[in-house]
Protein backbone atom coordinates (compact mmCIF):
# COMPACT_ATOMS: atom_id res chain seq x y z
CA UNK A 1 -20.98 -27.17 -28.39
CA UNK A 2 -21.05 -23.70 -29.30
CA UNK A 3 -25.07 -22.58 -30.61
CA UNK A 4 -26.27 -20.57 -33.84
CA UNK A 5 -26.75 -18.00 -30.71
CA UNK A 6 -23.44 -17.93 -29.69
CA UNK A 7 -21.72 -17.82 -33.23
CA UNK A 8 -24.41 -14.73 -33.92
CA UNK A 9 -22.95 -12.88 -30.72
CA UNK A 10 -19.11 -13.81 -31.76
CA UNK A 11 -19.87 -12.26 -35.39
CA UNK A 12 -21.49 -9.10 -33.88
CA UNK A 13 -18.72 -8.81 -32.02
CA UNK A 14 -16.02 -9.21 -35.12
CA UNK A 15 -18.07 -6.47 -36.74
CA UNK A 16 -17.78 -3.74 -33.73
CA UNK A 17 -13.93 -4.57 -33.12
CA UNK A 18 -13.26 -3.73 -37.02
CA UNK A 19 -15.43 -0.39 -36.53
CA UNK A 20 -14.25 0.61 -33.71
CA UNK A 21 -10.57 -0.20 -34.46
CA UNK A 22 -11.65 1.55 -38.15
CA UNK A 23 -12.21 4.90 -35.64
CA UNK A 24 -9.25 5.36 -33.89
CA UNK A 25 -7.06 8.03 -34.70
CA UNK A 26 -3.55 6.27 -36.51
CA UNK A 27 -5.56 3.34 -37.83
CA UNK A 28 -3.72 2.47 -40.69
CA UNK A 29 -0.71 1.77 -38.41
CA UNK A 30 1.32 -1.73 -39.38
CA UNK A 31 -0.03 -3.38 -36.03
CA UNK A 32 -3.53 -2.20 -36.08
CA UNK A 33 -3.85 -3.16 -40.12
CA UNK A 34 -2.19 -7.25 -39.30
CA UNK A 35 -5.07 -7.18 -36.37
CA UNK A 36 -7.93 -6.16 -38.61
CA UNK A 37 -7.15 -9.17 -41.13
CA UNK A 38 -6.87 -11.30 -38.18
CA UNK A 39 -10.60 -10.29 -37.19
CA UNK A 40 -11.89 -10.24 -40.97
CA UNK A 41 -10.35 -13.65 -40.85
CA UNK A 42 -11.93 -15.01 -37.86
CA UNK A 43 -15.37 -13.50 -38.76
CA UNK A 44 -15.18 -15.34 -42.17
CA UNK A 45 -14.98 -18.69 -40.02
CA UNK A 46 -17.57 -17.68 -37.84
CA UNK A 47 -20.14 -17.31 -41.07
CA UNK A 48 -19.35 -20.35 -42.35
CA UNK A 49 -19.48 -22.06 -39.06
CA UNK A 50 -23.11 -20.40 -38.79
CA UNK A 51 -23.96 -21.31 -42.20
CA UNK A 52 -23.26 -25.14 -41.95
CA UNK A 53 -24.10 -25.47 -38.44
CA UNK A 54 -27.41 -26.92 -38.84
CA UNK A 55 -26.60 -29.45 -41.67
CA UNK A 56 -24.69 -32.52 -41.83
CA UNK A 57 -21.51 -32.89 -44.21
CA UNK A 58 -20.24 -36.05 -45.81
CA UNK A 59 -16.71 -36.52 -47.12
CA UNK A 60 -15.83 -39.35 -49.31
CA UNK A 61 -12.26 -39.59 -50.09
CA UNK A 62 -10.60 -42.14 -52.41
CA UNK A 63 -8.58 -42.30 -55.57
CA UNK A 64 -9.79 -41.13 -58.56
CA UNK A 65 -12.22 -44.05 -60.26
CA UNK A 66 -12.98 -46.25 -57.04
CA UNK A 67 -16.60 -45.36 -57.24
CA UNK A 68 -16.96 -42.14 -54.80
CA UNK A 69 -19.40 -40.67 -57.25
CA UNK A 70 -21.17 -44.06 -57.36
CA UNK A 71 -21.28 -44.87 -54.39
CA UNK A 72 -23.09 -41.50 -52.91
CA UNK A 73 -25.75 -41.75 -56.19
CA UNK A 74 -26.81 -45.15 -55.17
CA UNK A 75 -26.95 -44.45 -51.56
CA UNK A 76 -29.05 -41.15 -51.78
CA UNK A 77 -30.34 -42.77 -54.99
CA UNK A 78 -29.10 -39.58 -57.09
CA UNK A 79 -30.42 -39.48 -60.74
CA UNK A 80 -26.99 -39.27 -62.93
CA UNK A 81 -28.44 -36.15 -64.52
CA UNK A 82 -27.84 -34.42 -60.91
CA UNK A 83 -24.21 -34.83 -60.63
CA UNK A 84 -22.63 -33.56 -63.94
């Protein structure tokens, strides 16, 4: 399981490849631009990953009107006001 610690460490490291690639001479090269995206890319992952790894996430799937809506407000007994 990878830890708040390690995601932390992966982001850092995002961050120094895309300012250290940012400093070499013939940066804006084809190549070097596709790899940048790639890292902005990954980093975006990793703070989301960070952001939601302490919580827990629910998906309820269903056609539309077979009581998805319903069904969460009377199990986390929602007020109706709360979900509009």
């Amino acid at each position: 399981m990878i830890t708040r610690v390690t995601l932390q460490q992966l982001s850092r490291d995002c961050e120094n490849l895309l300012y250290y690639s940012e400093c070499v001479e013939g940066s804006n090269t084809a190549s070097l631009m596709v790899r940048n995206r790639e890292i902005k890319q990954a980093l975006r992952k990793i703070l989301i990953a960070n952001e939601i790894a302490d919580r827990m996430v629910i998906c309820v799937t269903g056609l539309q009107g077979t009581g998805k809506t319903t069904l969460i407000k009377n199990y986390y007994d929602i007020d109706d006001s709360m979900m509009n």
